[in-house]
PDB file of N, CA and C in Angstrom:
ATOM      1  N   UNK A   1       0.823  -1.193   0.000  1.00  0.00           N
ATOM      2  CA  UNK A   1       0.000   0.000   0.000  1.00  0.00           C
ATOM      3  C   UNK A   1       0.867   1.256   0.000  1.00  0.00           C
ATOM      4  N   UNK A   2       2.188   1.619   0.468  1.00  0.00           N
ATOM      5  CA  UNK A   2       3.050   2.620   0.701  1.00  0.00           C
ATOM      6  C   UNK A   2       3.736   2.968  -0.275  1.00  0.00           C
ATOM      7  N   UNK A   3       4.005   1.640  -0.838  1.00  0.00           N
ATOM      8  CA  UNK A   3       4.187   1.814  -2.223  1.00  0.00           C
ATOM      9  C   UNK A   3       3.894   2.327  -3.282  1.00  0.00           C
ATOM     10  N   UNK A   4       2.506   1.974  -3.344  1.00  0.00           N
ATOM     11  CA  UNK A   4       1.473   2.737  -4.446  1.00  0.00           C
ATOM     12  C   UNK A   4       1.115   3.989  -4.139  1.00  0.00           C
ATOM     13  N   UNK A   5       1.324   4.737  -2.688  1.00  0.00           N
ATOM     14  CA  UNK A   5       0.840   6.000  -2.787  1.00  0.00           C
ATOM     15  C   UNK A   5       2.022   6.877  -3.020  1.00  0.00           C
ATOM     16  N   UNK A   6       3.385   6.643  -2.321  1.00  0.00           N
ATOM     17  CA  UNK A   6       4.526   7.115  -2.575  1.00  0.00           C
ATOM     18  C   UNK A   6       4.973   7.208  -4.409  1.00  0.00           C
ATOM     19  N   UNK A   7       4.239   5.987  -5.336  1.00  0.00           N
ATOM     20  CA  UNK A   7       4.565   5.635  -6.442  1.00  0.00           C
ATOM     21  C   UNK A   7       3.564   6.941  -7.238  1.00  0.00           C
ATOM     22  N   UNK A   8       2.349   6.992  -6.889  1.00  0.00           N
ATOM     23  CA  UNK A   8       1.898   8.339  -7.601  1.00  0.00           C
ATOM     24  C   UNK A   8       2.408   9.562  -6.859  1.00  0.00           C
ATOM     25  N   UNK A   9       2.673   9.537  -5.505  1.00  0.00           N
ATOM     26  CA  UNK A   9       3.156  11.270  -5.499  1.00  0.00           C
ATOM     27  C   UNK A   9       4.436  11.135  -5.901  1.00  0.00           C
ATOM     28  N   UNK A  10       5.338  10.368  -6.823  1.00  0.00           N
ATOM     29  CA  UNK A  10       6.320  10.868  -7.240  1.00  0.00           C
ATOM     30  C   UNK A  10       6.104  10.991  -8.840  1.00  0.00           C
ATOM     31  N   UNK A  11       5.142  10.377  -9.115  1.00  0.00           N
ATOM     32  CA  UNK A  11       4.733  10.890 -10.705  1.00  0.00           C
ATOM     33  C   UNK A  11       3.676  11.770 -10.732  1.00  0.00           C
ATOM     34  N   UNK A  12       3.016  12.139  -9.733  1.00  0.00           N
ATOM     35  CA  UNK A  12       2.599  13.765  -9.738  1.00  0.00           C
ATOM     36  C   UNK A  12       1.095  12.936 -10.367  1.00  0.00           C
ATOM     37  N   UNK A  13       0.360  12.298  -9.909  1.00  0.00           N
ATOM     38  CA  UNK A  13      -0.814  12.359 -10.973  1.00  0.00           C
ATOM     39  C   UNK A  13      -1.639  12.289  -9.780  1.00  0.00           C
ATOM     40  N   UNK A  14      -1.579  12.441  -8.558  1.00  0.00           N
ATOM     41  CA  UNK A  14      -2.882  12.610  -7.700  1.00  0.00           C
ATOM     42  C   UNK A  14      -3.388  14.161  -7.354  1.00  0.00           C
ATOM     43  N   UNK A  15      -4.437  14.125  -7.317  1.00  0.00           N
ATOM     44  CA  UNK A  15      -5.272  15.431  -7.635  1.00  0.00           C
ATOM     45  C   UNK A  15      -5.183  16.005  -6.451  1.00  0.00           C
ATOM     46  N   UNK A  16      -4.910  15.789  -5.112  1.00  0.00           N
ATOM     47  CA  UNK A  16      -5.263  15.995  -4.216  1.00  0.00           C
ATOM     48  C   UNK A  16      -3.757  16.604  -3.546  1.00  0.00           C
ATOM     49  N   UNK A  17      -2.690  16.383  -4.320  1.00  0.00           N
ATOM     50  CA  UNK A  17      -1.353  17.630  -3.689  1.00  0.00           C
ATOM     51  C   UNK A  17      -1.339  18.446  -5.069  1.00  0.00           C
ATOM     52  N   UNK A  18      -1.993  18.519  -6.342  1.00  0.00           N
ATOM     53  CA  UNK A  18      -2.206  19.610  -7.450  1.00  0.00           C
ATOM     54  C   UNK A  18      -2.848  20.555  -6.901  1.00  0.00           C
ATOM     55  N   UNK A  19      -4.854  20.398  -6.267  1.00  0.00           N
ATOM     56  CA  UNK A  19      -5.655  21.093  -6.117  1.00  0.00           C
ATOM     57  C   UNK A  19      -5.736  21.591  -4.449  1.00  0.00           C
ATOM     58  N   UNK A  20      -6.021  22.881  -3.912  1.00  0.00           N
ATOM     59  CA  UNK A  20      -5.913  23.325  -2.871  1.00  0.00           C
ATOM     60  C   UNK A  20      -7.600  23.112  -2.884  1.00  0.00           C
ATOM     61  N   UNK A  21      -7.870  22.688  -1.164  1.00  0.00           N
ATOM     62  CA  UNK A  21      -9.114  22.565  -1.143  1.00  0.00           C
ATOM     63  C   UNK A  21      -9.775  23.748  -0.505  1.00  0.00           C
ATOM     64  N   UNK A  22     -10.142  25.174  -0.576  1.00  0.00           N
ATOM     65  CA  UNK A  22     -10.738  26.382   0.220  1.00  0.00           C
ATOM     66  C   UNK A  22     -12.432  26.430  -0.187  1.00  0.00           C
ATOM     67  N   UNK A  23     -12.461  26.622   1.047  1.00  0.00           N
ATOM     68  CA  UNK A  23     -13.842  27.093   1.426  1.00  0.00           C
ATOM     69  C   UNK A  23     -14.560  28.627   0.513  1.00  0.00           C
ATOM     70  N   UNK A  24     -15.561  28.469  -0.250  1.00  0.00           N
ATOM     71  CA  UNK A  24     -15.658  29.643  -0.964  1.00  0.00           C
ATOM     72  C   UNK A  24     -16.705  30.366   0.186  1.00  0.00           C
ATOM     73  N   UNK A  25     -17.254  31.477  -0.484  1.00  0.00           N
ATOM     74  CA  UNK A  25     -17.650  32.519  -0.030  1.00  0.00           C
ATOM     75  C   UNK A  25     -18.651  31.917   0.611  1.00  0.00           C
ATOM     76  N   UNK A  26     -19.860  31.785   0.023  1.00  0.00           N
ATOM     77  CA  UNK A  26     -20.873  31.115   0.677  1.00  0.00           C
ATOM     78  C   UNK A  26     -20.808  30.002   1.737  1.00  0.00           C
ATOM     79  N   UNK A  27     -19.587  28.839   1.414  1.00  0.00           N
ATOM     80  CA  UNK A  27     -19.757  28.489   2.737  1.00  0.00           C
ATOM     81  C   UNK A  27     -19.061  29.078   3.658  1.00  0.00           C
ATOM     82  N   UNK A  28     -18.168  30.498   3.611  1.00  0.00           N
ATOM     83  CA  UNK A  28     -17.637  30.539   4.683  1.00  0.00           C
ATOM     84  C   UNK A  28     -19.124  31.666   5.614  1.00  0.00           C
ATOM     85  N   UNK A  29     -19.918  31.741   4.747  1.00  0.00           N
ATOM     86  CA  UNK A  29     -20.967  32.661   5.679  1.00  0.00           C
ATOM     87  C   UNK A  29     -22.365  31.443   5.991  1.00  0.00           C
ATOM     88  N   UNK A  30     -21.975  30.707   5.642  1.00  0.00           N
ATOM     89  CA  UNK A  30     -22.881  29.378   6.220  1.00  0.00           C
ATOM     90  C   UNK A  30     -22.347  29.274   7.691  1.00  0.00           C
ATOM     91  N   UNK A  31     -20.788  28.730   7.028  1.00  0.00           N
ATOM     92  CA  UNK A  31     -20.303  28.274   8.701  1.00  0.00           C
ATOM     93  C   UNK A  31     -20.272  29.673   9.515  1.00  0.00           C
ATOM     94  N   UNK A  32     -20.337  31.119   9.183  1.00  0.00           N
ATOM     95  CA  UNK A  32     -20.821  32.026   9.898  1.00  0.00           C
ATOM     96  C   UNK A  32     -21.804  32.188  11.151  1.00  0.00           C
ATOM     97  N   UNK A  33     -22.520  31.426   9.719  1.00  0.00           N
ATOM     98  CA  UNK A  33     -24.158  31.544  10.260  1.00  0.00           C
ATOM     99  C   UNK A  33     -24.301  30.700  11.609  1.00  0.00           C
ATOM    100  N   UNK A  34     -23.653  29.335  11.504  1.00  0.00           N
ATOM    101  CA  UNK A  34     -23.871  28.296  11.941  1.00  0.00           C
ATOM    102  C   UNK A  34     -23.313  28.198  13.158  1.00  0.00           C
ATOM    103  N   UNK A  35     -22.020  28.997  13.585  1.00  0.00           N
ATOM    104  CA  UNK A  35     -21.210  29.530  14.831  1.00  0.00           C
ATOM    105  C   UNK A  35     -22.332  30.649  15.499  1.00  0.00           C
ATOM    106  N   UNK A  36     -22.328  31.688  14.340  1.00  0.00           N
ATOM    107  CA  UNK A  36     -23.020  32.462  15.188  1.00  0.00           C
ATOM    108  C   UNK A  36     -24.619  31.883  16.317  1.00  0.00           C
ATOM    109  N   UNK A  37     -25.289  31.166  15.337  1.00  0.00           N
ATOM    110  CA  UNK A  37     -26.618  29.768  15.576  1.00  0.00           C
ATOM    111  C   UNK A  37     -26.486  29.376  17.147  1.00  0.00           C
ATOM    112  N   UNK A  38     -25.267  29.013  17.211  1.00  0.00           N
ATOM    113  CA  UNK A  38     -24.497  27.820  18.174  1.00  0.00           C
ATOM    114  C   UNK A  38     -24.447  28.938  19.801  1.00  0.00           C
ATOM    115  N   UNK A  39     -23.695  29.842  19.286  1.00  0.00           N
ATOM    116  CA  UNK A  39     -23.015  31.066  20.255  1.00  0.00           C
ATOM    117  C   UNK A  39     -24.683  31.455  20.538  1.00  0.00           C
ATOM    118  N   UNK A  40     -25.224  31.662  19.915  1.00  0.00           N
ATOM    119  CA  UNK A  40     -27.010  32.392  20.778  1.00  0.00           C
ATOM    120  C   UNK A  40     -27.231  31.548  21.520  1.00  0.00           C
ATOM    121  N   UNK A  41     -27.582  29.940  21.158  1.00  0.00           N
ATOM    122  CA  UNK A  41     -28.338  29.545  21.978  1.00  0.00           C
ATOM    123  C   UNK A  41     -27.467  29.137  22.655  1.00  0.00           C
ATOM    124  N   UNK A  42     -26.218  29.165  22.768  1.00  0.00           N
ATOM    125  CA  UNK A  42     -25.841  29.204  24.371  1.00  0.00           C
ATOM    126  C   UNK A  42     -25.474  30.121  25.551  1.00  0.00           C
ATOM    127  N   UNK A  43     -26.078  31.158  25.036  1.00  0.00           N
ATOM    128  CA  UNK A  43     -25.663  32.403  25.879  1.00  0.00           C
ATOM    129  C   UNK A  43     -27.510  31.761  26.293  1.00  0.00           C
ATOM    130  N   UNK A  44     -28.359  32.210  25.472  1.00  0.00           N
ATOM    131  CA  UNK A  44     -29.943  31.985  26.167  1.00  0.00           C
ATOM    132  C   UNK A  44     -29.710  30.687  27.204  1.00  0.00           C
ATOM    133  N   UNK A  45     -29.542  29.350  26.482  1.00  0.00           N
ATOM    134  CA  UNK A  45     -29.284  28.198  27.368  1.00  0.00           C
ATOM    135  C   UNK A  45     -28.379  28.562  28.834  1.00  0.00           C
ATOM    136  N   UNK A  46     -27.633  29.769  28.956  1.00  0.00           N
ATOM    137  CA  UNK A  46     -26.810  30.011  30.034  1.00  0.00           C
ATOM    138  C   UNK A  46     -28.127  30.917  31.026  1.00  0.00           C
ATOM    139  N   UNK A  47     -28.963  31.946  29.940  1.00  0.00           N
ATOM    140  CA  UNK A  47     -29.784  32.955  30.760  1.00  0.00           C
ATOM    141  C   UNK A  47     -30.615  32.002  31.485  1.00  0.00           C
ATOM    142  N   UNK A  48     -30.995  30.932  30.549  1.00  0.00           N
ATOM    143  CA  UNK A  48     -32.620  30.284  31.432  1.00  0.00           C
ATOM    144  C   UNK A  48     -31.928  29.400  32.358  1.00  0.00           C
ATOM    145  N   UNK A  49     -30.660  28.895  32.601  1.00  0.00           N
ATOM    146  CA  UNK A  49     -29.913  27.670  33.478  1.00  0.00           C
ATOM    147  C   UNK A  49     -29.807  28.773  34.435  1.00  0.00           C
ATOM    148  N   UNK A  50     -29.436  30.004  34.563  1.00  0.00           N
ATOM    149  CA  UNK A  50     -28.886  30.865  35.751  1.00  0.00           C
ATOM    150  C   UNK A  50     -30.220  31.263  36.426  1.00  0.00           C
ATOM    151  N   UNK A  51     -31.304  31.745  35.293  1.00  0.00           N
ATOM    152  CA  UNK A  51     -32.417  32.318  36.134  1.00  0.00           C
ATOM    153  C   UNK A  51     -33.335  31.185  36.704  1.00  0.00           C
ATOM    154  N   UNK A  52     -33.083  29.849  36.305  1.00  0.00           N
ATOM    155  CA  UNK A  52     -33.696  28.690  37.123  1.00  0.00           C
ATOM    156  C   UNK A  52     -33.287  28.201  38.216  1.00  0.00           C
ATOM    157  N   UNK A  53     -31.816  28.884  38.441  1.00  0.00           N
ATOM    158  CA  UNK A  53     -31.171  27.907  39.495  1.00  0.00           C
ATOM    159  C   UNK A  53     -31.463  29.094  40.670  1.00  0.00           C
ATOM    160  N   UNK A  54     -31.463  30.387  40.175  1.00  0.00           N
ATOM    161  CA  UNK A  54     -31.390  31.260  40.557  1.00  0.00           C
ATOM    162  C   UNK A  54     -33.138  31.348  41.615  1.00  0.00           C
ATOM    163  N   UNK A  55     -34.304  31.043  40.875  1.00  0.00           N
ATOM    164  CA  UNK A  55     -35.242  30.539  41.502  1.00  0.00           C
ATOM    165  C   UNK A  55     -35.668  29.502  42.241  1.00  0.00           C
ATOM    166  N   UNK A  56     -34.678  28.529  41.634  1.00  0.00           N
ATOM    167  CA  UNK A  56     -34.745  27.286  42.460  1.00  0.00           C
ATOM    168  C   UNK A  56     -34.253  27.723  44.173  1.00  0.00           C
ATOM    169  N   UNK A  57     -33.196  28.118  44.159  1.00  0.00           N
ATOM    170  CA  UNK A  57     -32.023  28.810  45.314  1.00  0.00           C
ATOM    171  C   UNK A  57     -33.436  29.889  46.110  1.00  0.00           C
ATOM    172  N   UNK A  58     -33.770  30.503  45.862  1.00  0.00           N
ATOM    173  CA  UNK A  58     -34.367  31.499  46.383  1.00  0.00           C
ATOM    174  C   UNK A  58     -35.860  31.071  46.871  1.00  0.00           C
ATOM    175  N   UNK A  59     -36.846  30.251  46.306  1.00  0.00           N
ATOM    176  CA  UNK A  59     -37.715  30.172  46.239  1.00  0.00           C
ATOM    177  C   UNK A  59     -38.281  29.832  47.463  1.00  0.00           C
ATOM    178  N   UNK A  60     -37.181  29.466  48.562  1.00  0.00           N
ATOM    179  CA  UNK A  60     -37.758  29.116  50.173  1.00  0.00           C
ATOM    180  C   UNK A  60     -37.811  30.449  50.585  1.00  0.00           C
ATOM    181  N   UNK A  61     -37.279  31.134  49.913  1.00  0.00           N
ATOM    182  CA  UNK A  61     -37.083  32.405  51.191  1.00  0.00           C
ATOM    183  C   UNK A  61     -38.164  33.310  50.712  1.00  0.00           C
ATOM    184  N   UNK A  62     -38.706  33.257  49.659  1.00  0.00           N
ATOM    185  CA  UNK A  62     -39.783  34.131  48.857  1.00  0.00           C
ATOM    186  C   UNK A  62     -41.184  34.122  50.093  1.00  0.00           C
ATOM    187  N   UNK A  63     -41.438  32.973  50.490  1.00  0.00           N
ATOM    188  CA  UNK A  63     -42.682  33.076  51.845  1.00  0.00           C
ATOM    189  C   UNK A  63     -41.977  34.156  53.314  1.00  0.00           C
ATOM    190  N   UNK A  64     -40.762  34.022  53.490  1.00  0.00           N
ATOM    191  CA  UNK A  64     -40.595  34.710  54.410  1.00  0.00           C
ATOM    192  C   UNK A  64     -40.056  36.266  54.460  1.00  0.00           C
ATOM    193  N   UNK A  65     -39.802  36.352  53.164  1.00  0.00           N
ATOM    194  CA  UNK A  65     -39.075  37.710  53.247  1.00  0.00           C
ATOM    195  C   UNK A  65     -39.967  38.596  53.627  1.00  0.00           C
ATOM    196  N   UNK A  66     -40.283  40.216  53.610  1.00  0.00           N
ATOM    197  CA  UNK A  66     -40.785  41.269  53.853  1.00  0.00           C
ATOM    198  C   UNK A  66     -41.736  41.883  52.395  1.00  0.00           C
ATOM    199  N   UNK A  67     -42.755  41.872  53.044  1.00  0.00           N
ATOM    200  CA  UNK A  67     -43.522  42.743  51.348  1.00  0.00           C
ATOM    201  C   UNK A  67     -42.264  43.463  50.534  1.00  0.00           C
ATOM    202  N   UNK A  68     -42.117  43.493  49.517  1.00  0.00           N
ATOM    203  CA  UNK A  68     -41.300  44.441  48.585  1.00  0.00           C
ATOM    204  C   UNK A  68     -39.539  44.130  48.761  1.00  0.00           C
ATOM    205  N   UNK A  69     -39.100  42.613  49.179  1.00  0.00           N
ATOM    206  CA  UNK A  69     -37.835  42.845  49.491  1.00  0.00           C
ATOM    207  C   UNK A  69     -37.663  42.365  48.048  1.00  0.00           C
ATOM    208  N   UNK A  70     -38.538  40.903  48.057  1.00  0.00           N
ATOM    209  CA  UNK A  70     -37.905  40.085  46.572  1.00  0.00           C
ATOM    210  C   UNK A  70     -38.716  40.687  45.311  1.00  0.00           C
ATOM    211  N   UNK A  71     -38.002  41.437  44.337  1.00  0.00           N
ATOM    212  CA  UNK A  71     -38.376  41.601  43.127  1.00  0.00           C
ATOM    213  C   UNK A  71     -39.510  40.400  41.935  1.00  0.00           C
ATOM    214  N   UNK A  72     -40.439  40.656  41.831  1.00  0.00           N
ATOM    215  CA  UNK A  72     -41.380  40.246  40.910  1.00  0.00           C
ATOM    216  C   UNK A  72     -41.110  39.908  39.707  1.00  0.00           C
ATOM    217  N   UNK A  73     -41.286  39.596  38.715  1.00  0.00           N
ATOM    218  CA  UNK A  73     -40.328  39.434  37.064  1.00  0.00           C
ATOM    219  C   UNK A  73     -42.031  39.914  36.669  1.00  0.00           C
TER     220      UNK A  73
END
């Protein structure tokens, strides 16, 4: 097998050390898209994990606090 691949890259006929493989325009604003996609829903997935834990944590003390201590949403 080492043979045969060493045997065409020394006669130059495989396509694949001729042709450079780049990403054109469109997909580089796909994979844009697709990072940017990723990066939202994990900032939201971070808002609703913090403001749940954040209620979870608090939610005993909500019966005892003072009219007007704990903020309403």
């Amino acid at each position: 097998m080492g043979f045969l691949v060493n045997h065409e890259l020394r006669r130059g006929t495989s396509p694949a050390c001729k042709v450079g493989v780049h990403a054109t325009f469109i997909q580089k604003v796909i994979i844009c898209m697709v990072a940017g996609f990723l990066a939202a829903c994990l900032i939201q997935w971070r808002k609703v994990f913090a403001e749940g834990a954040d209620d979870a944590l608090n939610k005993g003390y909500a019966h005892t606090a003072p009219p007007g201590f704990i903020k309403k949403r």
